[in-house]
C-alpha atoms as a PDB file:
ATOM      1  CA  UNK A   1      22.123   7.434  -3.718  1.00  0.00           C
ATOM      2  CA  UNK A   2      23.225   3.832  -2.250  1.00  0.00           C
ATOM      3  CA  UNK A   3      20.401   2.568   0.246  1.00  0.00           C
ATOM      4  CA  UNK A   4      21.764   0.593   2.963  1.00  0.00           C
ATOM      5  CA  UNK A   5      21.081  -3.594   3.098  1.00  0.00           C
ATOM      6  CA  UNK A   6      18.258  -2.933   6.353  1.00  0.00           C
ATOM      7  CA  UNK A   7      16.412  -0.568   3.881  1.00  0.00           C
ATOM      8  CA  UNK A   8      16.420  -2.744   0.754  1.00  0.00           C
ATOM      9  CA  UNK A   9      15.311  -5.468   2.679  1.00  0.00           C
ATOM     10  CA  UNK A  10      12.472  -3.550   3.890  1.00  0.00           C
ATOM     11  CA  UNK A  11      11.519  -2.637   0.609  1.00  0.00           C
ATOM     12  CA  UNK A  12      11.459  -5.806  -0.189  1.00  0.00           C
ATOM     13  CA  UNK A  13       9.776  -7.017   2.224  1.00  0.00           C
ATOM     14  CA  UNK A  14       6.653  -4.563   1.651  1.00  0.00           C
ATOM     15  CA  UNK A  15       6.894  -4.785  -2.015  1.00  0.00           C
ATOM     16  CA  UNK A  16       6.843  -8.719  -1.353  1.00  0.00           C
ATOM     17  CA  UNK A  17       3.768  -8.431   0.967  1.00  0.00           C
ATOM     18  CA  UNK A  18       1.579  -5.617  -0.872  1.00  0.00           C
ATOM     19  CA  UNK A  19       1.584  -8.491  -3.959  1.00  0.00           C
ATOM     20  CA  UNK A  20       1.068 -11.496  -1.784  1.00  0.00           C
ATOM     21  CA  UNK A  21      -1.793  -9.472   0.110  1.00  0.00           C
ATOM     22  CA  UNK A  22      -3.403  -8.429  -3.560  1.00  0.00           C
ATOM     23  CA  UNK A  23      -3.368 -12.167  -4.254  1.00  0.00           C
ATOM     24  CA  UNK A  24      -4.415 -13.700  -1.050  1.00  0.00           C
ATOM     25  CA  UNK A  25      -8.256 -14.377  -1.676  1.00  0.00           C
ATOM     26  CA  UNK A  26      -8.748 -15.033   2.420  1.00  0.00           C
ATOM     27  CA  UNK A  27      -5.920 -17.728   2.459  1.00  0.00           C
ATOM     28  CA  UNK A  28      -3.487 -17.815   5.480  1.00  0.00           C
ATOM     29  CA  UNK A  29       0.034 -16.671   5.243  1.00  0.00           C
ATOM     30  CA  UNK A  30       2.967 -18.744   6.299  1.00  0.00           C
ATOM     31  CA  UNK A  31       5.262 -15.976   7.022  1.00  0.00           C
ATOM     32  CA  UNK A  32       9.061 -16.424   7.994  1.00  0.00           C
ATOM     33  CA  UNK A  33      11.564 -15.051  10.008  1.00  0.00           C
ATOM     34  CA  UNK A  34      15.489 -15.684   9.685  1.00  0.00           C
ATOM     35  CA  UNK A  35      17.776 -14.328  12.384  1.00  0.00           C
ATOM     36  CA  UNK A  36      21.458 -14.566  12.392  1.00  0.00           C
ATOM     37  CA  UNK A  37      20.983 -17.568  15.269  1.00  0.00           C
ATOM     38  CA  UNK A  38      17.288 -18.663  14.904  1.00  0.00           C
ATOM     39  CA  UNK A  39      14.367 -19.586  12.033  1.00  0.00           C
ATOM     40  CA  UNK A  40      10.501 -18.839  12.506  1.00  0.00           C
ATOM     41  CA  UNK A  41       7.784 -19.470  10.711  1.00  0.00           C
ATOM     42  CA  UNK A  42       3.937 -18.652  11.513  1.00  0.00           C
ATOM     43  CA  UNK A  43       0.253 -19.337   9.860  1.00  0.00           C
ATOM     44  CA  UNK A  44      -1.362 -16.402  10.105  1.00  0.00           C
ATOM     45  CA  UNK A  45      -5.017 -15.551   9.423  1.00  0.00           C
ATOM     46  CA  UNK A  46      -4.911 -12.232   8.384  1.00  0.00           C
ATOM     47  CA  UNK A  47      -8.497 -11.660   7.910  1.00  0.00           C
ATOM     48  CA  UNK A  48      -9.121 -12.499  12.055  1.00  0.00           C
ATOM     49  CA  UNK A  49      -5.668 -11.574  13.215  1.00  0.00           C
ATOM     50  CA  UNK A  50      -4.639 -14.461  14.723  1.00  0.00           C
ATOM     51  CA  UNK A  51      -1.658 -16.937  14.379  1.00  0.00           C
ATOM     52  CA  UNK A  52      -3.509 -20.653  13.523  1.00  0.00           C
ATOM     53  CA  UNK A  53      -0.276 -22.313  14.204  1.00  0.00           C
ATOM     54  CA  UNK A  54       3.866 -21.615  14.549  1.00  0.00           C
ATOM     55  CA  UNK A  55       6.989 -22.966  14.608  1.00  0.00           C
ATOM     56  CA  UNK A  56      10.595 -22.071  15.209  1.00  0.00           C
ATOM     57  CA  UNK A  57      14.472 -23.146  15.893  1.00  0.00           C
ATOM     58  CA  UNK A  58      13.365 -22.213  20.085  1.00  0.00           C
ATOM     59  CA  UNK A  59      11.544 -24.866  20.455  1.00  0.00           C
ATOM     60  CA  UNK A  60      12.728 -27.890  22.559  1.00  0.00           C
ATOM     61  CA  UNK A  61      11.144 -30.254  20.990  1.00  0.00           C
ATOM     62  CA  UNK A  62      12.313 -30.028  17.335  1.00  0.00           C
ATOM     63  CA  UNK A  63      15.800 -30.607  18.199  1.00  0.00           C
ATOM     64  CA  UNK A  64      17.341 -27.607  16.600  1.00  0.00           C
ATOM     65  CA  UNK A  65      17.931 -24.923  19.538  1.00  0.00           C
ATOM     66  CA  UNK A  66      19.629 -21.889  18.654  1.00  0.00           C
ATOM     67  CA  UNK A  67      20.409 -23.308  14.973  1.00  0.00           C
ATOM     68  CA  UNK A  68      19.669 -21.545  12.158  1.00  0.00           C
ATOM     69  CA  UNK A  69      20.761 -23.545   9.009  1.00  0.00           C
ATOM     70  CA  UNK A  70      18.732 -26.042   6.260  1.00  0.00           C
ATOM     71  CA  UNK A  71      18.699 -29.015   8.253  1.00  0.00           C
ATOM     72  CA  UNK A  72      17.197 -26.926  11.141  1.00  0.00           C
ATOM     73  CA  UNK A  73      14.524 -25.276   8.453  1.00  0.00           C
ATOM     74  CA  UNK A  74      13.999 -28.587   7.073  1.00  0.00           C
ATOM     75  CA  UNK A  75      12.049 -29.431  10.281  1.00  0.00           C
ATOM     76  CA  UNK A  76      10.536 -26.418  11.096  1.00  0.00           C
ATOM     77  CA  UNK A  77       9.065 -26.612   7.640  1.00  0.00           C
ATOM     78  CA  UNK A  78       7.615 -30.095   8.292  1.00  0.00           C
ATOM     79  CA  UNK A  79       6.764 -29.095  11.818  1.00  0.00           C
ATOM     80  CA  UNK A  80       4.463 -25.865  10.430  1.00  0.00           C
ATOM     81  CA  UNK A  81       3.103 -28.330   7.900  1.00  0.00           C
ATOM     82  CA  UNK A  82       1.989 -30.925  10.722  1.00  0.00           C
ATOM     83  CA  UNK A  83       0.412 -28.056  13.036  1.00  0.00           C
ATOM     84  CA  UNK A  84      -1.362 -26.290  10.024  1.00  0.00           C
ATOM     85  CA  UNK A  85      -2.950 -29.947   9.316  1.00  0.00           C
ATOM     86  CA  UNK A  86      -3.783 -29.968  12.843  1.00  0.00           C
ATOM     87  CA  UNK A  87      -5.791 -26.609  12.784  1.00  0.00           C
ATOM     88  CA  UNK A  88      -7.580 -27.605   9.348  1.00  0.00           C
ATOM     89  CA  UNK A  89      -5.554 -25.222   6.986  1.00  0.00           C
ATOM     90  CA  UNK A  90      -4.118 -27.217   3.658  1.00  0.00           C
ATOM     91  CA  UNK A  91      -3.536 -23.936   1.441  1.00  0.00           C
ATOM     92  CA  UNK A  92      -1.508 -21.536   2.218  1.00  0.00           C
ATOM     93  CA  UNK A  93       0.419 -18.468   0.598  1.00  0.00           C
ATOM     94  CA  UNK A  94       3.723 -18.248   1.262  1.00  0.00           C
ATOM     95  CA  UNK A  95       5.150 -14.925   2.320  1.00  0.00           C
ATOM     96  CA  UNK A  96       9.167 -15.317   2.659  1.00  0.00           C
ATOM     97  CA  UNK A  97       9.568 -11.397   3.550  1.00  0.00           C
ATOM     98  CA  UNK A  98      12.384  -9.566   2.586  1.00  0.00           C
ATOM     99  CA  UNK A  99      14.462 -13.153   2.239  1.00  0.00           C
ATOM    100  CA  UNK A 100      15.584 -14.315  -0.776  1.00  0.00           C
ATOM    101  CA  UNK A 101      14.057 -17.746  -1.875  1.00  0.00           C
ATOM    102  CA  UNK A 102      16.592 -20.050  -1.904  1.00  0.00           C
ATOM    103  CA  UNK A 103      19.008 -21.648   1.306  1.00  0.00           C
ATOM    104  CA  UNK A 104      17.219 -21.989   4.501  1.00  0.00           C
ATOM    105  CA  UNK A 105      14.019 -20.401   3.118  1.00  0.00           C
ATOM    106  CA  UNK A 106      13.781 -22.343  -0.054  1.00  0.00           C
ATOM    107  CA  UNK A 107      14.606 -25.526   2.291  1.00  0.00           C
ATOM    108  CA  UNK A 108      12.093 -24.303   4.854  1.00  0.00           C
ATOM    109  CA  UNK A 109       9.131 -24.084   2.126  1.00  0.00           C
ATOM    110  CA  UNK A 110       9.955 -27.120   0.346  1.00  0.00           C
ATOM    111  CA  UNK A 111       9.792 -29.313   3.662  1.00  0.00           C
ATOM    112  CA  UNK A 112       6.573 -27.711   4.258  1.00  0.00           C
ATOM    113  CA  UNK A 113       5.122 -28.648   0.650  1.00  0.00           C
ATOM    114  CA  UNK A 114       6.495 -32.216   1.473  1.00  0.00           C
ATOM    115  CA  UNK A 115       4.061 -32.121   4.660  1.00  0.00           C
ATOM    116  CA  UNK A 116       1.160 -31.550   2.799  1.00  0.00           C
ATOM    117  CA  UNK A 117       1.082 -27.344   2.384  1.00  0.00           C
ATOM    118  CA  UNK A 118       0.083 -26.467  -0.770  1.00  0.00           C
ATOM    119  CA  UNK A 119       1.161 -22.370  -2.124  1.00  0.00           C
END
């Protein structure tokens, strides 16, 4: 029976996070979020529950409102870098979701390596 692309995607996604989580050992997540218009991208402490730092195509300040292609991930990526140096995190797991890694997300996570995040 053919699933349809939202339920792939959300298996995936879960099959994506149930390994990440198994792996974690009390690291933060940088999870990401690609909409057909936008790009997110938190640090998450899942062991508190809080978000240590975020970043997203929204913002102002980056530049990029309402854009969601590589040059636009490019600086998110090095944005989420900067702000997880600012809160004292340096490793990281990366947790692209149901995305595939390459395009935006692949651009997104290597501008975020360049910054100084290490997964």
């Amino acid at each position: 029976m053919a699933n349809s692309k939202r339920e792939l995607f959300l298996k995936r996604r879960l099959r994506v996070r149930n390994k990440l989580r198994s792996m974690a050992d009390g690291r933060a997540r940088l999870s990401v979020h690609r909409s057909n218009k936008n790009i997110s991208v938190q640090l998450i402490d899942d062991v508190n529950g809080v978000t240590l730092a975020s970043a997203s195509s929204l913002e102002k300040d980056l530049g990029v409102v309402g854009q969601n292609n590589i040059e636009a991930a490019k600086k998110i990526g090095a944005a989420i870098a900067e702000r997880a140096k600012k809160a004292g995190v340096e490793v990281c797991y990366f947790d692209r979701g149901g995305f595939l890694f390459h395009g935006k997300i692949k651009a997104l996570a290597d501008a975020a390596r360049e910054g100084g995040l290490k997964f």
